[in-house]
C-alpha atoms as a PDB file:
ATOM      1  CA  UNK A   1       0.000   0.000   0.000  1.00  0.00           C
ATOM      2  CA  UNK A   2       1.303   3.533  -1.119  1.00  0.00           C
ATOM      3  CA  UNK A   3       2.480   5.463   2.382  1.00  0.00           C
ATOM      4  CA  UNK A   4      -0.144   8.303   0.646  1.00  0.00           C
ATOM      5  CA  UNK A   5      -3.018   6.571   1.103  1.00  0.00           C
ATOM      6  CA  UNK A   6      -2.746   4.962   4.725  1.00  0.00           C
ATOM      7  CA  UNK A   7      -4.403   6.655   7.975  1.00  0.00           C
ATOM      8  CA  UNK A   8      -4.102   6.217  11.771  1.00  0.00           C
ATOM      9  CA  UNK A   9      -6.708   5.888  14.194  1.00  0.00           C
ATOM     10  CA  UNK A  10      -6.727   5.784  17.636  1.00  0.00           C
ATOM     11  CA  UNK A  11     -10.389   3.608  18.886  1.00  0.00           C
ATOM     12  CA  UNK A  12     -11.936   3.311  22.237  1.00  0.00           C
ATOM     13  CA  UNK A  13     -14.489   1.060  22.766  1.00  0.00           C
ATOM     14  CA  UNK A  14     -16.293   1.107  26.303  1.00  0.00           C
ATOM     15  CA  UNK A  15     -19.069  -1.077  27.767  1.00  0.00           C
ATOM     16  CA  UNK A  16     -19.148  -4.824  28.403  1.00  0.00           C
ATOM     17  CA  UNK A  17     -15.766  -5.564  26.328  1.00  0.00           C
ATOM     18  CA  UNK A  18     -13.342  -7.138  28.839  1.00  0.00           C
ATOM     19  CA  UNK A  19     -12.842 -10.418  29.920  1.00  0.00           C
ATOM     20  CA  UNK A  20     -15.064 -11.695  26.721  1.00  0.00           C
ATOM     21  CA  UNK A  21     -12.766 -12.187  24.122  1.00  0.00           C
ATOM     22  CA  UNK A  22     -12.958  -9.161  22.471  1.00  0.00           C
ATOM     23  CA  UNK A  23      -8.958  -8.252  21.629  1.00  0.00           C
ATOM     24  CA  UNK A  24      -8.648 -11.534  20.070  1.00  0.00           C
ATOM     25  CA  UNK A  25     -11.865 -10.400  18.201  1.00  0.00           C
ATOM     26  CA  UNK A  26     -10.101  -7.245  17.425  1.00  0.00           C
ATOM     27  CA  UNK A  27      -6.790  -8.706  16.388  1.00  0.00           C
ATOM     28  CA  UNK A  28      -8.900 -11.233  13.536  1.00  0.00           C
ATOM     29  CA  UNK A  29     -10.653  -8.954  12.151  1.00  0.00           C
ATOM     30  CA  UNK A  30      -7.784  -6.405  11.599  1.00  0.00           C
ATOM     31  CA  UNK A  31      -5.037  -9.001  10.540  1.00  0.00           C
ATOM     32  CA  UNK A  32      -7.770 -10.431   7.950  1.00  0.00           C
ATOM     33  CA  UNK A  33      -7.989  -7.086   6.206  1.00  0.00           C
ATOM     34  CA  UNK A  34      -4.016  -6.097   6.196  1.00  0.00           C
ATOM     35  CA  UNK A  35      -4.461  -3.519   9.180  1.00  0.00           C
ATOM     36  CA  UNK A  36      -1.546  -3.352  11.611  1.00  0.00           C
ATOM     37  CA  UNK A  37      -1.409  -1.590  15.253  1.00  0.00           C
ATOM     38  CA  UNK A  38      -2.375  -3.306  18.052  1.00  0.00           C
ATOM     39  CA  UNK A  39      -4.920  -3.417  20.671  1.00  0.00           C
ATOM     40  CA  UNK A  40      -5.079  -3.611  24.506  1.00  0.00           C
ATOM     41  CA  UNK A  41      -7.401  -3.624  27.355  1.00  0.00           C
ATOM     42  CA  UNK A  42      -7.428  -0.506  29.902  1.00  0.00           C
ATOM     43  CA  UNK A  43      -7.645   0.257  33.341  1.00  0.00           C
ATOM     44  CA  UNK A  44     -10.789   1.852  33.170  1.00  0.00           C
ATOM     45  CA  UNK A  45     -13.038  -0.951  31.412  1.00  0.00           C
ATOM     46  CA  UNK A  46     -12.080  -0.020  27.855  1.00  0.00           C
ATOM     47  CA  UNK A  47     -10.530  -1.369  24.906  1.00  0.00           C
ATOM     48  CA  UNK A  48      -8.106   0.795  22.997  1.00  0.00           C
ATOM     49  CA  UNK A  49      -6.969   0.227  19.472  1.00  0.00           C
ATOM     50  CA  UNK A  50      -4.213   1.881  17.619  1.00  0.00           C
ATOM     51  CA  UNK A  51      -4.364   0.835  14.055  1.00  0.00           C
ATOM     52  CA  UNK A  52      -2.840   1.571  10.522  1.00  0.00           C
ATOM     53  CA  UNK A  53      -4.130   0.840   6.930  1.00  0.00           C
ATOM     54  CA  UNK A  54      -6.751   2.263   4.605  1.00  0.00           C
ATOM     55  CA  UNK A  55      -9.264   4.960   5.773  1.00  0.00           C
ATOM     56  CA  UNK A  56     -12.458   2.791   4.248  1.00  0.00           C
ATOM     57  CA  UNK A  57     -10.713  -0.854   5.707  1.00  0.00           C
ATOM     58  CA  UNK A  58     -10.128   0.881   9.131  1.00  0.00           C
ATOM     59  CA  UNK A  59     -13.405   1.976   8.640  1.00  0.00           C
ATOM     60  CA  UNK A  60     -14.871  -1.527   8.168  1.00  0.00           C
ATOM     61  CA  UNK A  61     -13.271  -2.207  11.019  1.00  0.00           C
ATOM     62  CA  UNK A  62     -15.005   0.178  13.494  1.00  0.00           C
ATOM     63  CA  UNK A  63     -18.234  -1.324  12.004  1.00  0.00           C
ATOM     64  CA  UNK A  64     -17.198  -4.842  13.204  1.00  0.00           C
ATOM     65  CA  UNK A  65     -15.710  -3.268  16.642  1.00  0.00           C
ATOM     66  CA  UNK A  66     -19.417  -1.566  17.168  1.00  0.00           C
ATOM     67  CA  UNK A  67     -20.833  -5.107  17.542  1.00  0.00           C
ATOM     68  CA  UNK A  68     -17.457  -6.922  18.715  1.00  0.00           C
ATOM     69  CA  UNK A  69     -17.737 -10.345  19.535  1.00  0.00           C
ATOM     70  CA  UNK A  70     -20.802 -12.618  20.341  1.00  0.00           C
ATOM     71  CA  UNK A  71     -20.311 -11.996  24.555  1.00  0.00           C
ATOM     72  CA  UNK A  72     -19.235  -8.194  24.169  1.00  0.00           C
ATOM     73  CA  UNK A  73     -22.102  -5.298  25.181  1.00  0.00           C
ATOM     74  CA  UNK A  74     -20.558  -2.458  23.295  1.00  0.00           C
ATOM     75  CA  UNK A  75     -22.283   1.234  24.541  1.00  0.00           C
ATOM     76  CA  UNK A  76     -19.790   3.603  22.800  1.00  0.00           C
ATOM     77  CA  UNK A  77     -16.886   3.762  19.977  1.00  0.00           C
ATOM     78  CA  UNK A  78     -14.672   7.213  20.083  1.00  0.00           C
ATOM     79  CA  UNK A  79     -12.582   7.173  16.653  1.00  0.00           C
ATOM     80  CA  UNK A  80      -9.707   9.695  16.411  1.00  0.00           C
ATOM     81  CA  UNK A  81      -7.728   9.999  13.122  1.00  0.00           C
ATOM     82  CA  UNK A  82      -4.539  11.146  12.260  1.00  0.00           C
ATOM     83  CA  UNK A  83      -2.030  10.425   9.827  1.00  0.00           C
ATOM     84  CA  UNK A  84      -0.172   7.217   9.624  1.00  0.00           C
ATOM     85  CA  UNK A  85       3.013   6.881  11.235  1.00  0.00           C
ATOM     86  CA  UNK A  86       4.185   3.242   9.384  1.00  0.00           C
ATOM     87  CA  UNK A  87       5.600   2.548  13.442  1.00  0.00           C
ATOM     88  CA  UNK A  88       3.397  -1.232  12.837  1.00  0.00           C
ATOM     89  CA  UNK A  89       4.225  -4.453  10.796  1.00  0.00           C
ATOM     90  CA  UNK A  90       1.376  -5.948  11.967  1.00  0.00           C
ATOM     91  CA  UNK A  91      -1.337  -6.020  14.258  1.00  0.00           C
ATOM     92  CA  UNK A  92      -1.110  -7.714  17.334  1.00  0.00           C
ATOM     93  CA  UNK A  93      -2.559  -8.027  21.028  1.00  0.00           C
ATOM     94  CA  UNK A  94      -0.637  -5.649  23.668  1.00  0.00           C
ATOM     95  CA  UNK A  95      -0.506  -6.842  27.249  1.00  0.00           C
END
């Protein structure tokens, strides 16, 4: 993918998304579609995700993060773009 035509953006996800397989969820979906970044759980109940690829793939991806996995109770996604920074080779679970 041209460097030109790649985004960042930084998602939290808050509700029921902890403890219910959602990073794996997360990781999946975005290694399926070519995204890399990463994604970890946070102090405060939420999920953040940090990811890198095409502005309509990442945005496929926030679609699928909305509804997360079968156990998840999603109540909010914040999205936060900015340009890519090319840091990721992948996408992969932070702990």
């Amino acid at each position: 993918m041209a460097a030109g035509n790649s985004v960042r953006a930084r998602i939290w996800v808050s509700g029921f998304v902890q403890g219910v397989a959602y990073r794996a969820f997360t990781q999946r979906a975005a290694s399926r579609n070519g995204l890399r970044g990463g994604v970890r759980n946070l102090d405060d109940g939420r999920v953040a995700v940090e990811v890198e690829g095409e502005r309509q793939t990442i945005e496929s991806l926030i679609a699928a993060l909305r509804s997360g996995p079968p156990m998840a109770r999603v109540q909010d996604v914040q999205v936060q773009w900015e340009p890519a920074t090319g840091q990721y080779a992948d996408f992969r679970i932070w702990y």
